[in-house]
C-alpha atoms as a PDB file:
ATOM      1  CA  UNK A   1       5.448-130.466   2.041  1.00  0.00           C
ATOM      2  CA  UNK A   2       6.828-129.823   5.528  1.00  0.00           C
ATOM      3  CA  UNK A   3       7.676-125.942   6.493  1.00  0.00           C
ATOM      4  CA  UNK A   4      10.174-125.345   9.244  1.00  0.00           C
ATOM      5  CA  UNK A   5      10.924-122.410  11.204  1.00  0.00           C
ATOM      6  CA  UNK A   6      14.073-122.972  13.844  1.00  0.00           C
ATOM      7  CA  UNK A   7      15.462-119.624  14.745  1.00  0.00           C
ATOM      8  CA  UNK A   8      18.812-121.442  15.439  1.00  0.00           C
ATOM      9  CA  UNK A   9      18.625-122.822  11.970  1.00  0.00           C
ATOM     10  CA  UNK A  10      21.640-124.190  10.063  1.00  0.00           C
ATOM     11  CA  UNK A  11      21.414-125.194   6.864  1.00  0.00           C
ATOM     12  CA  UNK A  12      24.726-127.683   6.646  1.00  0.00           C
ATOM     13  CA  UNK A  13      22.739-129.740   9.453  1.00  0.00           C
ATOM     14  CA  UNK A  14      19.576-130.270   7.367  1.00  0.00           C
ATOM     15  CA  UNK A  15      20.446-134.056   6.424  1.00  0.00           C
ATOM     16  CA  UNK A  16      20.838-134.712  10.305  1.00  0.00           C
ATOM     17  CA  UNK A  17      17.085-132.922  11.081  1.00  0.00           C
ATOM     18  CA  UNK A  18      16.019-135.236   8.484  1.00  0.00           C
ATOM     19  CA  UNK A  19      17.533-137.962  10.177  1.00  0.00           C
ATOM     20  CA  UNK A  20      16.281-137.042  13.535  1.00  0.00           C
ATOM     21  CA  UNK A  21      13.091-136.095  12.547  1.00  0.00           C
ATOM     22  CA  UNK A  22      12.300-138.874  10.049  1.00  0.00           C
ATOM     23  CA  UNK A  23      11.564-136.380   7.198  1.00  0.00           C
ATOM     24  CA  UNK A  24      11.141-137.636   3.611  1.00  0.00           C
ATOM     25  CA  UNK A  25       8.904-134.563   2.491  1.00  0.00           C
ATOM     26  CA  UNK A  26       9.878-131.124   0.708  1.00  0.00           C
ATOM     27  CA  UNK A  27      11.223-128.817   3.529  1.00  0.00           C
ATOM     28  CA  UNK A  28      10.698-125.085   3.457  1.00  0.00           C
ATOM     29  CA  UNK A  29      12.710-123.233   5.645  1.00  0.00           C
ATOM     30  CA  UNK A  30      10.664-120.331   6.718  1.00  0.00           C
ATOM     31  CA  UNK A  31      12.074-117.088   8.832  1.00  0.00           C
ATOM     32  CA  UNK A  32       9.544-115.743  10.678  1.00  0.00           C
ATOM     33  CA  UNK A  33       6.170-116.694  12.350  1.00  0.00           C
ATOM     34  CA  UNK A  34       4.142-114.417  11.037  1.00  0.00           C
ATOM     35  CA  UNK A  35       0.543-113.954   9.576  1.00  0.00           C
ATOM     36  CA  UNK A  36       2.159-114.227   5.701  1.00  0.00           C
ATOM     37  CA  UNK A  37       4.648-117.378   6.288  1.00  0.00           C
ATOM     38  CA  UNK A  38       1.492-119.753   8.286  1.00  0.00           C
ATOM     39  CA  UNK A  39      -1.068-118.838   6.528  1.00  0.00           C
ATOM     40  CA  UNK A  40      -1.493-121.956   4.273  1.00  0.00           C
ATOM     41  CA  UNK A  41      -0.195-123.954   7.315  1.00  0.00           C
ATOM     42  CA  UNK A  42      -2.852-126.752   9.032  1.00  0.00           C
ATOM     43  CA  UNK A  43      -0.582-127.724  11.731  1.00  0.00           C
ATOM     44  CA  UNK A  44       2.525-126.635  14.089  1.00  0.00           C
ATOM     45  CA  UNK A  45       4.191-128.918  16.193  1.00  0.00           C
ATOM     46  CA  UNK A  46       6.573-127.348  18.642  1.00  0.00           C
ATOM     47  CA  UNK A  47       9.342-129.541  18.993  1.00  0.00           C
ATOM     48  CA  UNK A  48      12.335-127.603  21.376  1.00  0.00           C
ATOM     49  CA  UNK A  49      13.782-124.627  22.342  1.00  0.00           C
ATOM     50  CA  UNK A  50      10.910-122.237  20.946  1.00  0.00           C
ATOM     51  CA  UNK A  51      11.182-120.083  24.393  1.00  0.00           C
ATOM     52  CA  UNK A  52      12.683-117.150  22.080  1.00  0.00           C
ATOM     53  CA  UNK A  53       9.258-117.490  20.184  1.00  0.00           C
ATOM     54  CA  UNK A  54       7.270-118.295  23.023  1.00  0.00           C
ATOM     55  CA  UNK A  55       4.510-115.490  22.964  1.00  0.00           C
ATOM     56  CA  UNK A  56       4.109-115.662  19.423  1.00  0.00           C
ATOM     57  CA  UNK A  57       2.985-119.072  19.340  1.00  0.00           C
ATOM     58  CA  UNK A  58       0.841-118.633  22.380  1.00  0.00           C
ATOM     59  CA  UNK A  59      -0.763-115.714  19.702  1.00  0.00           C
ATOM     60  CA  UNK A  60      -0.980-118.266  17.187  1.00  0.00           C
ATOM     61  CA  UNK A  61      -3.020-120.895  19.207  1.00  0.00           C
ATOM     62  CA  UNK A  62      -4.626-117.796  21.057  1.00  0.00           C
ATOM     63  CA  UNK A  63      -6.033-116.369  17.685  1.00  0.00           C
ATOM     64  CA  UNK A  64      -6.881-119.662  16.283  1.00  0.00           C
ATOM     65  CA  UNK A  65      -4.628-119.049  13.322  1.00  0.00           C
ATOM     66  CA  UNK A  66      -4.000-122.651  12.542  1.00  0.00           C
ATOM     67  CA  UNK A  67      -5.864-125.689  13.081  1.00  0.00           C
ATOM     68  CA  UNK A  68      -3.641-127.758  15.674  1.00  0.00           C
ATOM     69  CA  UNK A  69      -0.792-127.377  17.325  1.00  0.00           C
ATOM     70  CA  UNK A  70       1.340-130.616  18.966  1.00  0.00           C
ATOM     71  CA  UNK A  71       2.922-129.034  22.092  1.00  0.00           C
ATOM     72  CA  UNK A  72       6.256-131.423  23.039  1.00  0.00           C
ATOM     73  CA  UNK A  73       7.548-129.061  25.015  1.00  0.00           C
ATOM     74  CA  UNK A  74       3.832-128.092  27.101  1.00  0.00           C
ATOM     75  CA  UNK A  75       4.630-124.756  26.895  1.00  0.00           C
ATOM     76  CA  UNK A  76       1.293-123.186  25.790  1.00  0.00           C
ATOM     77  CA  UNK A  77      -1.557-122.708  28.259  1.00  0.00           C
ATOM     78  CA  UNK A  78      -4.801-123.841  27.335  1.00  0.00           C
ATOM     79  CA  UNK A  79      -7.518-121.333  26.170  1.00  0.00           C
ATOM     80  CA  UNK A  80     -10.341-122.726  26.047  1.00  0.00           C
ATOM     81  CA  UNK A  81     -11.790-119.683  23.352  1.00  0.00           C
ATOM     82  CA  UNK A  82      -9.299-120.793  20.513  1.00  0.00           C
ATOM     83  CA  UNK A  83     -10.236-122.323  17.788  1.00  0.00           C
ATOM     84  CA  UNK A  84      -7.120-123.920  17.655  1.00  0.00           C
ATOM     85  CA  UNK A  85      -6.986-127.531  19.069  1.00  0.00           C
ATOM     86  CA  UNK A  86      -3.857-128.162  21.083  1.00  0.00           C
ATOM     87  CA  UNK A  87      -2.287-131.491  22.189  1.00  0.00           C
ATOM     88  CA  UNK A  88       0.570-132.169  24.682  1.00  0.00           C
ATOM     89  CA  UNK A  89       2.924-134.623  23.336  1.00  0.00           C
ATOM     90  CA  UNK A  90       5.425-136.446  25.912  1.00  0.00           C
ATOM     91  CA  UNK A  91       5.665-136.307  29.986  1.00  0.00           C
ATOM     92  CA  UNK A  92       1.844-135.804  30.620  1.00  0.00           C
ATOM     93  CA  UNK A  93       0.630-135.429  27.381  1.00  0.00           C
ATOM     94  CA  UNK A  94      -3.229-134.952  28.428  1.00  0.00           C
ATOM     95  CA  UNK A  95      -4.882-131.926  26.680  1.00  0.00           C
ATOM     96  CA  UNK A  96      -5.039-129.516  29.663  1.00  0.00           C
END
C-alpha cells in the first residue's frame, strides 16, 4: 500500500506515475501532509518539486514523525535531534 501526496496531482496521469515510478501496489492519493494523513506512514521519500511543501517536511523529519525519509532532491538539513533517519538519494547521496 503506497500513499502519495503530489500537490500538482492529476489523476488522468496515474498509469504514467506508475510507469515512471515502477508502482504495482495500492495507491492512495492523499491531500495534505498533515499529522492525520502520515500517521500510519513508516516512510516518505521526496521525489521532486516538494519546494511548495518544503517546511512542512523539514517539520516532519524535525519532529520525528515518521521513521525515514529518502531525500532525492537533498533538500532537508540534517538535525541531528530527530528521530527520524534521513538519507540523500542521487548527486552526493551521503547522509549529511
Amino acid at each position: 500500500h503506497v500513499l502519495a501526496y503530489d500537490p500538482f496531482y492529476r489523476a488522468e496521469l496515474e498509469s504514467k506515475y506508475r510507469i515512471e515510478n515502477d508502482i504495482q501496489d495500492t495507491i492512495e492519493i492523499i491531500e495534505k501532509l498533515d499529522d492525520d494523513s502520515i500517521k500510519n506512514s513508516s516512510c516518505i521519500c521526496i521525489v521532486q518539486n516538494h519546494t511548495i511543501d518544503r517546511d512542512r517536511l523539514q517539520e516532519i523529519y524535525d519532529k520525528g514523525l515518521v521513521k525515514l525519509i529518502y531525500d532525492c532532491r537533498q533538500d532537508i538539513v540534517k538535525n541531528d535531534k530527530s528521530d527520524t533517519q534521513i538519507r540523500y538519494l542521487g548527486g552526493n547521496s551521503e547522509t549529511r
